[in-house]
Protein backbone atom coordinates (compact mmCIF):
# COMPACT_ATOMS: atom_id res chain seq x y z
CA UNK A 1 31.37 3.52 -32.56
CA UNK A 2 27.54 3.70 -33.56
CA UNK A 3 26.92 0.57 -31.25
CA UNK A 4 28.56 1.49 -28.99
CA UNK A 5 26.45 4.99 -28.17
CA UNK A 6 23.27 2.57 -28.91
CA UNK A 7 24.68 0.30 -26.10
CA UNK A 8 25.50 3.14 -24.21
CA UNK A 9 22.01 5.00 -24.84
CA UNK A 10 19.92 1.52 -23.98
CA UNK A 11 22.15 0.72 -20.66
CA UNK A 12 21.01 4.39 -19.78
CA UNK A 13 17.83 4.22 -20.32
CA UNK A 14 17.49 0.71 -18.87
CA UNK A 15 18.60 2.00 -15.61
CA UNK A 16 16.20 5.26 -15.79
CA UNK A 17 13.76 2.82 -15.97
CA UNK A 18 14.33 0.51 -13.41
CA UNK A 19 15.02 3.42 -10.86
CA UNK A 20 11.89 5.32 -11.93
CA UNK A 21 9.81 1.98 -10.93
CA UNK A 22 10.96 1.04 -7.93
CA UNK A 23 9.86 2.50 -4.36
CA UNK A 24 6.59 2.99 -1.97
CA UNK A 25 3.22 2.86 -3.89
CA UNK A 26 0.30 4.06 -1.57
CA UNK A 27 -3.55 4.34 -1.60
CA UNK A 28 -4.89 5.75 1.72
CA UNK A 29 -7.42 7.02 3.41
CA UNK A 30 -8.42 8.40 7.17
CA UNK A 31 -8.25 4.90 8.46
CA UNK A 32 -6.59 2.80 5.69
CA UNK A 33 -3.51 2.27 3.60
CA UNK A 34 -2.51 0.02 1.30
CA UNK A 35 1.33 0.04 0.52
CA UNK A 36 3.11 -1.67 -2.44
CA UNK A 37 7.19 -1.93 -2.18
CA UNK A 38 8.85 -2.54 -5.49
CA UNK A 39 11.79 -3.02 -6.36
CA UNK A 40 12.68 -4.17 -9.94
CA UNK A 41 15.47 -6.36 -11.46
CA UNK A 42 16.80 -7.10 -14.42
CA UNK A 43 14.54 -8.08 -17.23
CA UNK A 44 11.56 -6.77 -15.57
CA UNK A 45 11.25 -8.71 -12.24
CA UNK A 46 9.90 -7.65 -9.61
CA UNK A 47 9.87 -8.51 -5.82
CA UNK A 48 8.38 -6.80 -3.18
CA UNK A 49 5.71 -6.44 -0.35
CA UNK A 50 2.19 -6.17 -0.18
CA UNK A 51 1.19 -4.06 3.08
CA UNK A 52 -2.00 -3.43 4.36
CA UNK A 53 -3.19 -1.13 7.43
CA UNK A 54 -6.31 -0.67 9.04
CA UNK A 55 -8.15 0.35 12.20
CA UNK A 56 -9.92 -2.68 13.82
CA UNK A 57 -13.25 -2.85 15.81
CA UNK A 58 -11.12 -2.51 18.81
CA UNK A 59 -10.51 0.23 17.46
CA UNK A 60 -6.36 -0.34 17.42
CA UNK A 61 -4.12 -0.36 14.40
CA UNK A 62 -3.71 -3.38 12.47
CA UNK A 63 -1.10 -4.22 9.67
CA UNK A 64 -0.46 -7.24 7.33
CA UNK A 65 1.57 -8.37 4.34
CA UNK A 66 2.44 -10.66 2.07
CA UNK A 67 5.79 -10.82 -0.05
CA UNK A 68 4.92 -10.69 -3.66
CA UNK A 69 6.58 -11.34 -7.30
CA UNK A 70 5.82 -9.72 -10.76
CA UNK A 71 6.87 -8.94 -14.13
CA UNK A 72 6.56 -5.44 -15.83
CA UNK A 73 6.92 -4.96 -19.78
CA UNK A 74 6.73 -1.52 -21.08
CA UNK A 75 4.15 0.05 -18.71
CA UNK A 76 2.09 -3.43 -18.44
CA UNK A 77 2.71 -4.89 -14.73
CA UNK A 78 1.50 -8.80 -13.68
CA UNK A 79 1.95 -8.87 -9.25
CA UNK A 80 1.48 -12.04 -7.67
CA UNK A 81 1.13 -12.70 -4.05
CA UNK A 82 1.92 -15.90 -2.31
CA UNK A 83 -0.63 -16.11 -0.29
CA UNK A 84 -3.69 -14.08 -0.15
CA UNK A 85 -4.40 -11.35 3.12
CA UNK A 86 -7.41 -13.19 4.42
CA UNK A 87 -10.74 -10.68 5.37
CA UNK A 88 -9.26 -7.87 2.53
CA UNK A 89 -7.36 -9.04 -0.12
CA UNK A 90 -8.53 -12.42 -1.24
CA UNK A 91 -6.86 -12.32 -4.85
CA UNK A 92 -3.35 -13.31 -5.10
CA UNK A 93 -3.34 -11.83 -9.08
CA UNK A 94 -2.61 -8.45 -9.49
CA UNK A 95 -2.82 -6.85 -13.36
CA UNK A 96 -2.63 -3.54 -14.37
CA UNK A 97 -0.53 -0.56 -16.03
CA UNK A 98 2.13 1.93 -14.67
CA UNK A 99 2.95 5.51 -15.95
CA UNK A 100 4.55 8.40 -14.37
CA UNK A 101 4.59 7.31 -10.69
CA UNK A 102 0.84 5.86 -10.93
CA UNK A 103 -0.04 2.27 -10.38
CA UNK A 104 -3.45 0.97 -11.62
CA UNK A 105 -4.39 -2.23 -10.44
CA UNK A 106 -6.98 -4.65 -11.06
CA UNK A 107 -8.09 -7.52 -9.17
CA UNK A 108 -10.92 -9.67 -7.70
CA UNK A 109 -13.03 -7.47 -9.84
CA UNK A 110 -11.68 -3.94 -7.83
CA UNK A 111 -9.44 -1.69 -9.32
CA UNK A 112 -7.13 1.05 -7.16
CA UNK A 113 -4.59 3.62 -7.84
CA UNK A 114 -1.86 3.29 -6.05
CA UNK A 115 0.63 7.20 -5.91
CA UNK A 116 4.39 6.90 -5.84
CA UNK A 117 5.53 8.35 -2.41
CA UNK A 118 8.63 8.81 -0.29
CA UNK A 119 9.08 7.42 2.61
CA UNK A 120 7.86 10.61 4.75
CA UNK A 121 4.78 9.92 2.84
CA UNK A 122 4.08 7.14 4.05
CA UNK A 123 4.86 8.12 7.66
CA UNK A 124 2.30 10.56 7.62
CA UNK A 125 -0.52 8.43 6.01
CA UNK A 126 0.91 6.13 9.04
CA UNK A 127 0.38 8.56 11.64
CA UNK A 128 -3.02 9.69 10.26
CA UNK A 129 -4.59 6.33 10.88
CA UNK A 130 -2.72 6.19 14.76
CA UNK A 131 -4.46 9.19 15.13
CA UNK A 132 -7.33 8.59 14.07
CA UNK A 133 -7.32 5.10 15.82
CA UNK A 134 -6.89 7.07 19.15
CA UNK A 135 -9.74 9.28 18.90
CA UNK A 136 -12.00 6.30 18.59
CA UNK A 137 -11.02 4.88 21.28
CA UNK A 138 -11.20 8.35 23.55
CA UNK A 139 -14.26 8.68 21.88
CA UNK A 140 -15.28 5.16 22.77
CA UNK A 141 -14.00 5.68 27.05
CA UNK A 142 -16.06 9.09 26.94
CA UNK A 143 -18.98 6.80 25.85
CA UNK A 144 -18.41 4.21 28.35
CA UNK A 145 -18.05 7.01 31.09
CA UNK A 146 -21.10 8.75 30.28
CA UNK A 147 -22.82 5.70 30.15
CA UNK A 148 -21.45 4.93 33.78
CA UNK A 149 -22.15 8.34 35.25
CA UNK A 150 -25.89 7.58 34.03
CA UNK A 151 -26.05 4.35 35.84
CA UNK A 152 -25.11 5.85 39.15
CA UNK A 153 -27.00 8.74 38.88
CA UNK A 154 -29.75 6.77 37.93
CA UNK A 155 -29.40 4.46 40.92
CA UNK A 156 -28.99 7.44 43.65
């Protein structure tokens, strides 16, 4: 009976675990986001996505990601990506700890802290950087109509 409650009590607790790791990791700002999806598996795997947004020169929104793989061992987590994200994320080695919904990460000498979100989270962070991607570009016609209106003006 004893093993069987300490069977019981680690099949518990191994589930806790895995569902407490898995989900939407973000680090964001006004025109960036950086989105881990992890999922984890039995023994500590993980699989998941590495998903990056930003707001180009044009200024419009632009995403990549890579799939990536990992192990986790009590709160010590190893991510590797297949392939790097050329022009942001040239390390394909990810090392770091997790604890209580917070991922820190270290790689190509950088470090970030990554927040365990929901999905409406991660909408808005989303929509903040469409936003903000659309006032720089009104911001950029104004400029190019001002700059026009000058020329004629200039040339009656």
């Amino acid at each position: 009976m004893r093993l069987l409650v300490i069977m019981l009590s680690f099949a518990l607790f191994s589930s806790t675990a895995m569902a407490d790791l898995s989900g939407v990791y973000m680090a964001a700002g006004s025109e960036t986001a950086e989105f881990i999806h992890l999922v984890e598996g039995q023994e500590g795997v993980l699989i998941g996505q590495l998903e990056y947004v930003t707001i180009s020169d044009s200024p419009k929104v632009k995403t990549a990601s890579r799939n990536l793989t990992g192990t986790v061992r009590n709160n010590a987590v190893a991510l590797n990506l297949k392939i790097p994200i050329v022009d942001w994320f040239t390390s394909t080695t990810l090392t770091g700890t997790i604890s209580r919904g917070v991922l820190n990460l270290s790689y190509s000498g950088d470090t970030a802290i990554y927040k365990k979100v929901t999905e409406r989270q991660r909408e808005t962070a989303l929509q903040q950087i469409e936003t903000t991607a659309l006032k720089r570009q009104h911001a950029e016609i104004a400029q190019r109509a001002r700059e026009n209106l000058a020329a004629l003006v200039e040339n009656v």
